[in-house]
C-alpha atoms as a PDB file:
ATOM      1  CA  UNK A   1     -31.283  -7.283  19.041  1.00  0.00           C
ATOM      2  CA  UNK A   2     -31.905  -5.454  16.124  1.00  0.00           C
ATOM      3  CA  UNK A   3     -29.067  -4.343  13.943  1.00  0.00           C
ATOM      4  CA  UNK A   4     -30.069  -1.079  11.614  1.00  0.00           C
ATOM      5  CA  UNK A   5     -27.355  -1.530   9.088  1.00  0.00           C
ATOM      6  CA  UNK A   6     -28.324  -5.109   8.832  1.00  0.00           C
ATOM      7  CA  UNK A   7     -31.505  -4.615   8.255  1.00  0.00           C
ATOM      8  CA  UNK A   8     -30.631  -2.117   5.049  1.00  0.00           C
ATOM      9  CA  UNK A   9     -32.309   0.984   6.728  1.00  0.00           C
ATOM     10  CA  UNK A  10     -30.185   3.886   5.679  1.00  0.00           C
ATOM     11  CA  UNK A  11     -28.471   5.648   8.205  1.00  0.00           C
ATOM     12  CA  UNK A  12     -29.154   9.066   9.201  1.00  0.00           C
ATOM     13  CA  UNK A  13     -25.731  11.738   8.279  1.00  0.00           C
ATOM     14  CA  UNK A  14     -24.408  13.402  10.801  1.00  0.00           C
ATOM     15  CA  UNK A  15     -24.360  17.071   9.588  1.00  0.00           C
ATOM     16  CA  UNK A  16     -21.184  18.455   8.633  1.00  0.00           C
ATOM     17  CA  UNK A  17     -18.826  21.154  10.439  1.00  0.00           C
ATOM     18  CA  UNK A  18     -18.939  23.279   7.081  1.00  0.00           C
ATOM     19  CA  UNK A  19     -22.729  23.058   5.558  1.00  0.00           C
ATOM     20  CA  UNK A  20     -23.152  26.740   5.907  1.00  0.00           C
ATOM     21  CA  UNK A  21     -20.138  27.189   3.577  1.00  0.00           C
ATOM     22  CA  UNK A  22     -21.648  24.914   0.983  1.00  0.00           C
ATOM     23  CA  UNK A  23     -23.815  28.315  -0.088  1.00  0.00           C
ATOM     24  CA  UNK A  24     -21.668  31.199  -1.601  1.00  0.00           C
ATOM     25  CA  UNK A  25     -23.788  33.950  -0.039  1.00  0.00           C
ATOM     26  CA  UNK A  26     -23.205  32.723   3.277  1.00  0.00           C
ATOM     27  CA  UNK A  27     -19.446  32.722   2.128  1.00  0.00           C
ATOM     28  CA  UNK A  28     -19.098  36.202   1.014  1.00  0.00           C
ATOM     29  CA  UNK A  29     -21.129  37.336   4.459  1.00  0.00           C
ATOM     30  CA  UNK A  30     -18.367  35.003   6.666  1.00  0.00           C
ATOM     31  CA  UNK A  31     -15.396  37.053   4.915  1.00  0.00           C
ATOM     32  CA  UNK A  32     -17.290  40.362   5.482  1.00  0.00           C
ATOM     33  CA  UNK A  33     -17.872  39.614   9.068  1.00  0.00           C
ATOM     34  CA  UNK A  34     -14.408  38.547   9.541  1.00  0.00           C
ATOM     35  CA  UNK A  35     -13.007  41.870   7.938  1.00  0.00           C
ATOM     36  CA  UNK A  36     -15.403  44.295   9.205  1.00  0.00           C
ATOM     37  CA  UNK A  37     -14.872  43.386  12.592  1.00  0.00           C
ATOM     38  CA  UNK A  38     -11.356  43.251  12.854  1.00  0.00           C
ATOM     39  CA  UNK A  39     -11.270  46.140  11.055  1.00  0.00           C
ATOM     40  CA  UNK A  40     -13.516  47.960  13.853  1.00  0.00           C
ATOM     41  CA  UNK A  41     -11.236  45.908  16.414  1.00  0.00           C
ATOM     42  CA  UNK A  42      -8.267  47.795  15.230  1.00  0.00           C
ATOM     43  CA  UNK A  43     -10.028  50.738  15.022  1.00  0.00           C
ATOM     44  CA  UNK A  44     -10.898  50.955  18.491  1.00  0.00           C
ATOM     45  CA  UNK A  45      -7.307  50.096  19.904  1.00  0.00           C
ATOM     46  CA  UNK A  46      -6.151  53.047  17.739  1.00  0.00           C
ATOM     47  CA  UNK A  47      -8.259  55.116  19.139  1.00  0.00           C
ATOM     48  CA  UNK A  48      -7.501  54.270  22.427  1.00  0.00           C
ATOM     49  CA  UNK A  49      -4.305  54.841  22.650  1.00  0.00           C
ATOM     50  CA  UNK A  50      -4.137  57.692  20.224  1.00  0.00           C
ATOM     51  CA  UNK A  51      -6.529  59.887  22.509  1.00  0.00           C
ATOM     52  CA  UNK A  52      -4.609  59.063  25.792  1.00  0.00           C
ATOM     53  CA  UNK A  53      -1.157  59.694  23.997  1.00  0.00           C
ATOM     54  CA  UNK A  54      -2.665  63.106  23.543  1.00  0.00           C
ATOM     55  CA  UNK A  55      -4.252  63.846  26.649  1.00  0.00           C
ATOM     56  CA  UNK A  56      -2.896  61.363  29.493  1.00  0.00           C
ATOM     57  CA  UNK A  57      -6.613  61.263  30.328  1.00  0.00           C
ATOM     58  CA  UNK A  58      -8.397  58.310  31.744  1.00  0.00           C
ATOM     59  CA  UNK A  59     -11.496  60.699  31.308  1.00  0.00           C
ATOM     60  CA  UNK A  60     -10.843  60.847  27.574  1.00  0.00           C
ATOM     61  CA  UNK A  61      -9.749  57.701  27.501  1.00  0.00           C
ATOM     62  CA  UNK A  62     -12.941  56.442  29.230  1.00  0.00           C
ATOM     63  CA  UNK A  63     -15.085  58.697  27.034  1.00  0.00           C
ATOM     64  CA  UNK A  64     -13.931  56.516  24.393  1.00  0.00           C
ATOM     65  CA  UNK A  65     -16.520  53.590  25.230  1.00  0.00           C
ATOM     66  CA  UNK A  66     -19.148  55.884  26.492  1.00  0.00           C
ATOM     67  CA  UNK A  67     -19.763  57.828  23.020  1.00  0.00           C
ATOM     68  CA  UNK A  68     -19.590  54.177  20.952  1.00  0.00           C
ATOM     69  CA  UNK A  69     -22.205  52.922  23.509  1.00  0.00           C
ATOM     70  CA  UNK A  70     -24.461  55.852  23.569  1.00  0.00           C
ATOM     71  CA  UNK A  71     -25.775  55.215  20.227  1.00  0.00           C
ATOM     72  CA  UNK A  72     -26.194  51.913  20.597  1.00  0.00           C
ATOM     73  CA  UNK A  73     -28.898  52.718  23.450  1.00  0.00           C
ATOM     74  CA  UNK A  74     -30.591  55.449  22.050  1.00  0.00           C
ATOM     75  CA  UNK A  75     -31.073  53.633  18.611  1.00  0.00           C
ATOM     76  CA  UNK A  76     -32.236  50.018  19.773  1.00  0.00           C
ATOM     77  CA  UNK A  77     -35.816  50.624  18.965  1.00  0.00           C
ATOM     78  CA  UNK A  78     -34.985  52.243  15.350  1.00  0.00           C
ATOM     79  CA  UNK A  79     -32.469  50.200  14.468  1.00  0.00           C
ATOM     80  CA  UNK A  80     -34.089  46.414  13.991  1.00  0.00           C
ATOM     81  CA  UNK A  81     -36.839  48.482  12.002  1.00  0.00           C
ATOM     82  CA  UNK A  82     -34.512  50.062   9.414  1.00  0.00           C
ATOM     83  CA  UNK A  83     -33.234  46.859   8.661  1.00  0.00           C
ATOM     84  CA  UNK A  84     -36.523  44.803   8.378  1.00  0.00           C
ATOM     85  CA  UNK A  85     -38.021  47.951   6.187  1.00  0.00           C
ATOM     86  CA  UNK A  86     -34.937  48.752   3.767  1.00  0.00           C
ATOM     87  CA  UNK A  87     -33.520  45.618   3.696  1.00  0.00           C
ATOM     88  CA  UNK A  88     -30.820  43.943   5.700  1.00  0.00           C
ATOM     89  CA  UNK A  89     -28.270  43.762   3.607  1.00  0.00           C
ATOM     90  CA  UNK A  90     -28.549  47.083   2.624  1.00  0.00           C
ATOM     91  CA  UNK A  91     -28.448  48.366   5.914  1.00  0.00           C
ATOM     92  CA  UNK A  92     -25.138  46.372   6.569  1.00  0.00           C
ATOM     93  CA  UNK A  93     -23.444  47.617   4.055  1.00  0.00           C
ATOM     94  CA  UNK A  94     -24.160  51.394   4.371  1.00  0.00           C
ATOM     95  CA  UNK A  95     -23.310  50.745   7.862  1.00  0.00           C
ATOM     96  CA  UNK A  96     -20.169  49.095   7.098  1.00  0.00           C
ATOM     97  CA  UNK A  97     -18.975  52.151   4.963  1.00  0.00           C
ATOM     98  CA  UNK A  98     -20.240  54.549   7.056  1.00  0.00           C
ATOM     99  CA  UNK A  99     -17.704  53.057   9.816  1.00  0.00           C
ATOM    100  CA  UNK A 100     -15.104  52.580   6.926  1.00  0.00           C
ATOM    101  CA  UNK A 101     -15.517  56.403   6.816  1.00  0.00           C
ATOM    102  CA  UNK A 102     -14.806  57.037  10.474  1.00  0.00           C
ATOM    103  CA  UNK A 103     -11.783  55.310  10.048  1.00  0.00           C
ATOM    104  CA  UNK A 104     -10.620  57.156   6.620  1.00  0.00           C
ATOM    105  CA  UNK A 105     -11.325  60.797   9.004  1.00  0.00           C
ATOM    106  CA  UNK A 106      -9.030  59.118  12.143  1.00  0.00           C
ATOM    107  CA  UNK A 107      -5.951  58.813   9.625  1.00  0.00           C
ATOM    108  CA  UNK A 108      -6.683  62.540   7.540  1.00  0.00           C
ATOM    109  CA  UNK A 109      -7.305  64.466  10.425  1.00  0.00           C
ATOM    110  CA  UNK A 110      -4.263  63.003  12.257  1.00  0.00           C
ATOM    111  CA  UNK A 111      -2.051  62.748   9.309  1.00  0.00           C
ATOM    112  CA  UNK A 112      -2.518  66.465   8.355  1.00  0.00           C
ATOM    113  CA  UNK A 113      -2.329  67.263  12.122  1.00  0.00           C
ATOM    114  CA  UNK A 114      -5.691  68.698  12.446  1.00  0.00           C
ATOM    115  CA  UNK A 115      -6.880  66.113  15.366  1.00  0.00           C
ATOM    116  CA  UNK A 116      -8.450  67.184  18.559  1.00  0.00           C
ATOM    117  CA  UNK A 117      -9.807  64.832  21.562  1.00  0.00           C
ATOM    118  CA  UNK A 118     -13.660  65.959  20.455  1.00  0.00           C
ATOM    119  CA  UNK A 119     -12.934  65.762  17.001  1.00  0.00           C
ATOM    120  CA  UNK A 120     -11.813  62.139  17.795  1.00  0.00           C
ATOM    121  CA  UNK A 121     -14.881  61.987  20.241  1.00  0.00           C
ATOM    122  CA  UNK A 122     -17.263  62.953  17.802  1.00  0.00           C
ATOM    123  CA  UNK A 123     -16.471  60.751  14.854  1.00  0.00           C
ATOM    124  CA  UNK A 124     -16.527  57.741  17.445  1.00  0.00           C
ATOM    125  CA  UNK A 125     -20.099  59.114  17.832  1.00  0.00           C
ATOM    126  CA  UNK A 126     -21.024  58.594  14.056  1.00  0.00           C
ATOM    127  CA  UNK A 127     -18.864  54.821  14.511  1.00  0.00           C
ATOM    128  CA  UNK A 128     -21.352  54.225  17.468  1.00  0.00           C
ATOM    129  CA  UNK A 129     -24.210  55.033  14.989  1.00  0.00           C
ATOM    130  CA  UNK A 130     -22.807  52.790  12.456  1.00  0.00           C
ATOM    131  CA  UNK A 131     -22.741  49.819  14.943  1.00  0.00           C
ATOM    132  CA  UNK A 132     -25.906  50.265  16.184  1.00  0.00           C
ATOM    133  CA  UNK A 133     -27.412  49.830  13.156  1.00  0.00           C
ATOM    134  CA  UNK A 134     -24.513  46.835  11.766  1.00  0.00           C
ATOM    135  CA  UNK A 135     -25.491  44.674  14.889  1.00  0.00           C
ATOM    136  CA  UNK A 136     -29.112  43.754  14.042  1.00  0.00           C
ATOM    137  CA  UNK A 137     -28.872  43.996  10.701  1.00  0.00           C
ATOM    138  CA  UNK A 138     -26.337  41.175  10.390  1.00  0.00           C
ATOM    139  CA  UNK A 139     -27.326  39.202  12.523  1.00  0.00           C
ATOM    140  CA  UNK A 140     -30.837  38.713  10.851  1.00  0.00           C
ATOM    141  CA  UNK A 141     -29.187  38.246   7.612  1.00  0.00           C
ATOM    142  CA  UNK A 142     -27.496  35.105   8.371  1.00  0.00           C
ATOM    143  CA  UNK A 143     -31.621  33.087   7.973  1.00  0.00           C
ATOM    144  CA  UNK A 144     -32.093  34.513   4.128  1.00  0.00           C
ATOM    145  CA  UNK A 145     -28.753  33.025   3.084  1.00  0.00           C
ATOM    146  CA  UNK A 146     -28.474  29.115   4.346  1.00  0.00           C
ATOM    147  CA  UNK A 147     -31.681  26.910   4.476  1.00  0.00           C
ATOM    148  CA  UNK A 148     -33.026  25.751   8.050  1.00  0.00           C
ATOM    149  CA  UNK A 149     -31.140  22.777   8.078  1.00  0.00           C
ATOM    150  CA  UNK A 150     -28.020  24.790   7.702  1.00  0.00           C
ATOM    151  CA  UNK A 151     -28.659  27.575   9.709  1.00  0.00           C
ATOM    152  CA  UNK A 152     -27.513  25.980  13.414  1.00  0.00           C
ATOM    153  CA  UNK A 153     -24.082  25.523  11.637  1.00  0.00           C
ATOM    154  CA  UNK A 154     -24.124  28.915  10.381  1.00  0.00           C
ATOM    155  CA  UNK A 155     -24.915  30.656  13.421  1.00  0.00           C
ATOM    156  CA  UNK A 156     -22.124  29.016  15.020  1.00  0.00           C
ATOM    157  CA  UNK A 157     -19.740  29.738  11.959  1.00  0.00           C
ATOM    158  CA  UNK A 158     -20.819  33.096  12.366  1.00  0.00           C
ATOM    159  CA  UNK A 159     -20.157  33.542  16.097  1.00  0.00           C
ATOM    160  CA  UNK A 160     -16.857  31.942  15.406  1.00  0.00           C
ATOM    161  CA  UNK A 161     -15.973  34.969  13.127  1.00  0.00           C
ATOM    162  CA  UNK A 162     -16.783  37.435  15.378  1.00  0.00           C
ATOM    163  CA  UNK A 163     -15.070  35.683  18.324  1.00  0.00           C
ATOM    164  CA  UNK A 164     -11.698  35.685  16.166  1.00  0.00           C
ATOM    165  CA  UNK A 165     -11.631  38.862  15.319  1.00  0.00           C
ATOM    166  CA  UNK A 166     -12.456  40.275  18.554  1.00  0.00           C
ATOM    167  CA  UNK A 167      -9.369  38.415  19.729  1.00  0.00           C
ATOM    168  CA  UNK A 168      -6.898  39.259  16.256  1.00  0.00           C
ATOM    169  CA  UNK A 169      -7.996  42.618  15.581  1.00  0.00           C
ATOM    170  CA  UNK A 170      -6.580  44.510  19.037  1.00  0.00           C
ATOM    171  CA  UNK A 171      -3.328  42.350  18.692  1.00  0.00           C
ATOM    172  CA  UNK A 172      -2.777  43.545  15.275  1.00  0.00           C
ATOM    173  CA  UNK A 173      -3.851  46.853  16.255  1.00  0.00           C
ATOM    174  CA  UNK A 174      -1.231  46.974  18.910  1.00  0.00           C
ATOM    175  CA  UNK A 175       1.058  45.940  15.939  1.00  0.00           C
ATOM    176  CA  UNK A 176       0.247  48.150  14.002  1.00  0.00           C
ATOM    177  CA  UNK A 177       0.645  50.973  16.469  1.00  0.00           C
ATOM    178  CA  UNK A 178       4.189  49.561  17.486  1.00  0.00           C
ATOM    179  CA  UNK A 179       5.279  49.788  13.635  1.00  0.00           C
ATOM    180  CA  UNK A 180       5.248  54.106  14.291  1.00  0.00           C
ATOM    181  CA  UNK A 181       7.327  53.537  17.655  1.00  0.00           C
ATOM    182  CA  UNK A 182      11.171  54.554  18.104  1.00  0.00           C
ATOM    183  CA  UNK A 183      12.169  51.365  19.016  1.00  0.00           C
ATOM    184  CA  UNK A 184      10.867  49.670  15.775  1.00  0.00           C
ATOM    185  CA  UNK A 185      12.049  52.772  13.078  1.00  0.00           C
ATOM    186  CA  UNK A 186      15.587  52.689  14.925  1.00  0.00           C
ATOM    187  CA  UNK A 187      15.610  49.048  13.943  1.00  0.00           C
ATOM    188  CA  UNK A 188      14.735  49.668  10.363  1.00  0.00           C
ATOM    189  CA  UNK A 189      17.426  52.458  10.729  1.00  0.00           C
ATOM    190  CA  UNK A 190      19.755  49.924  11.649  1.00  0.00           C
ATOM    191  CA  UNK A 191      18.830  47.097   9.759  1.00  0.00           C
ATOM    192  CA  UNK A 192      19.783  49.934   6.483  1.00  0.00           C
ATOM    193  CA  UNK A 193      16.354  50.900   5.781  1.00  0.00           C
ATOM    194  CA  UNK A 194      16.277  55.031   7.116  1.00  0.00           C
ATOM    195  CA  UNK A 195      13.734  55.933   4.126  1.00  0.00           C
ATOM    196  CA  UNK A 196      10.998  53.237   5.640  1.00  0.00           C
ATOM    197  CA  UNK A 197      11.908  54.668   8.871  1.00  0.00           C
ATOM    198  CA  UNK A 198      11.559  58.219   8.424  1.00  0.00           C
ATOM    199  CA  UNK A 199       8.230  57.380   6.907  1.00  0.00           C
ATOM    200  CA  UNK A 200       6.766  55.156   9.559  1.00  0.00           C
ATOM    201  CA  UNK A 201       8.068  57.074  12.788  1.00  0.00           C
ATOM    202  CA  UNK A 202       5.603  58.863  14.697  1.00  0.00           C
ATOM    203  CA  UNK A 203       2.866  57.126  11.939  1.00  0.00           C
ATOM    204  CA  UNK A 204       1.313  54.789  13.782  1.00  0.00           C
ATOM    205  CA  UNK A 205      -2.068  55.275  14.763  1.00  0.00           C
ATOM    206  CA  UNK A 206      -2.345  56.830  10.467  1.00  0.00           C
ATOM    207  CA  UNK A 207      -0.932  52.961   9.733  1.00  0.00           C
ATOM    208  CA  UNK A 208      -3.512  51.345  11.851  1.00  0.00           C
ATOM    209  CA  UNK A 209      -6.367  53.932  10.698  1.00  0.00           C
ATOM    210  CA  UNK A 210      -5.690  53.415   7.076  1.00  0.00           C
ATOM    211  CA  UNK A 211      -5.796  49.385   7.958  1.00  0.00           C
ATOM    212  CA  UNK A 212      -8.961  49.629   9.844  1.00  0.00           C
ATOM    213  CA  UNK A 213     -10.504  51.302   6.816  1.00  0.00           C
ATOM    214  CA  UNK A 214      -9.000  48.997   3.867  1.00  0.00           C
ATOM    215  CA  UNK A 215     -10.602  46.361   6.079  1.00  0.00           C
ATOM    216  CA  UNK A 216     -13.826  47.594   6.417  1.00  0.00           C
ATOM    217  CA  UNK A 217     -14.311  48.573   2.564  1.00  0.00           C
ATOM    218  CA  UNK A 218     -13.516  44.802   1.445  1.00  0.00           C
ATOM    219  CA  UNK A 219     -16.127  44.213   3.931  1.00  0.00           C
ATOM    220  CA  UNK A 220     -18.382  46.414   2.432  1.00  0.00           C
ATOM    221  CA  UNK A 221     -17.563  45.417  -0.825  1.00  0.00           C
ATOM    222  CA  UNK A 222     -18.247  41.174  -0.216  1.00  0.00           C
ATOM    223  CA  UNK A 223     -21.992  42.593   1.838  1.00  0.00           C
ATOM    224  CA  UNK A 224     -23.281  44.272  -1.485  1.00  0.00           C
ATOM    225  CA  UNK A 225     -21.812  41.088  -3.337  1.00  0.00           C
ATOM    226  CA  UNK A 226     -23.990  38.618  -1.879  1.00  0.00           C
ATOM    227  CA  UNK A 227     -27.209  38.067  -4.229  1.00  0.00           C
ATOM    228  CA  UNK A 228     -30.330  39.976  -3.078  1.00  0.00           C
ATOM    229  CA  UNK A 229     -32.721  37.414  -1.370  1.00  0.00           C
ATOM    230  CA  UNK A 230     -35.803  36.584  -3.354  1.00  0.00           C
ATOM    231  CA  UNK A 231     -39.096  38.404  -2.410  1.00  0.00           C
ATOM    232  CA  UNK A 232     -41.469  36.779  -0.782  1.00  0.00           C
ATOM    233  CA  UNK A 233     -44.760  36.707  -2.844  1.00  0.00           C
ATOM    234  CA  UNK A 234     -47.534  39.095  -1.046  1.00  0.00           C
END
């Protein structure tokens, strides 16, 4: 029987759980992915409870998925073409702020008392747009920013962030909702903090708007960090 080692052949490296992260573009795009979607996580819980603590609808509160979807079906066959003709990481960026946007309108309109069901309705709309076109955009993005030998372990890295935040963002966003409820600003009350209180009580879907949105621009931000991919020659 043979033995390899014996023989001095080198043996072949395993490939390591972290290669994609060996390549800072890939790096910034991770963190963006991360923050963007928790940030829309959070955003949607808000929503969803916001709009059926004004209307005890489960209409409303069922519209709530149908107007984020909508988009996403009317634009499939425009949005994969924006990205490959203006540039992927272009496209995920506007379309990050774009949603960053949606969330900075949530917490104004609410916080100066101006909200409505369709107002709420309608700026989910433009969110719906803003996915549509985030989806395909970064996911093609992922192959200009790790070499091919890299790119399995990216592609699982980068399911991994989306899978996290899918399953952090709504528990934070039920957090954050909690931190305007009367049983948490009583506590501050009690615990000798009535200022805090005061200011939080009734606050929280603003808190978890204003969250979404700080998200969502750091996730902006780390997209148009990442180094423009070289062009190919024609």
């Amino acid at each position: 029987m043979t033995d390899t080692a014996a023989d001095g052949a080198p043996e072949a490296k395993e490939p390591g759980r972290f290669t994609a992260f060996r390549h800072g573009s890939f790096v910034l795009y991770f963190m963006a992915r991360v923050f963007t979607t928790f940030g829309a996580q959070v955003l949607s819980v808000a929503v969803i409870w916001h709009i059926y603590a004004i209307t005890k609808s489960a209409l409303f509160t069922g519209l709530v998925g149908l107007v984020q979807f909508l988009p996403l079906a009317l634009l499939v066959l425009v949005t994969g073409t924006a990205a490959d003709q203006f540039g992927r990481r272009m496209i995920m960026g506007l379309s990050i702020l774009l949603a960053a946007s949606c969330a900075v309108a949530m917490a104004m309109f609410t916080g100066f008392g101006m909200i409505s069901p369709w107002l709420m309705l309608t700026i989910l709309v433009v969110f719906g747009v803003a996915r549509a076109f985030l989806g395909p955009a970064s996911s093609s993005l992922v192959v200009s920013l790790v070499p091919s030998k890299d790119f399995a372990n990216a592609v699982t890295w980068n399911s991994s962030a989306w899978q996290a935040a899918t399953i952090v963002g709504p528990a934070a966003g039920g957090l954050l909702l909690g931190l305007g409820e009367r049983p948490f600003t009583n506590w501050l009350a009690g615990m000798g903090q009535p200022q805090i209180a005061g200011v939080l009580d009734g606050h929280g879907p603003e808190i978890a708007y204003t969250i979404a949105f700080v998200f969502m621009i750091l996730g902006a931000v780390l997209v148009f960090a990442i180094p423009k991919p070289p062009k190919a020659p024609p």
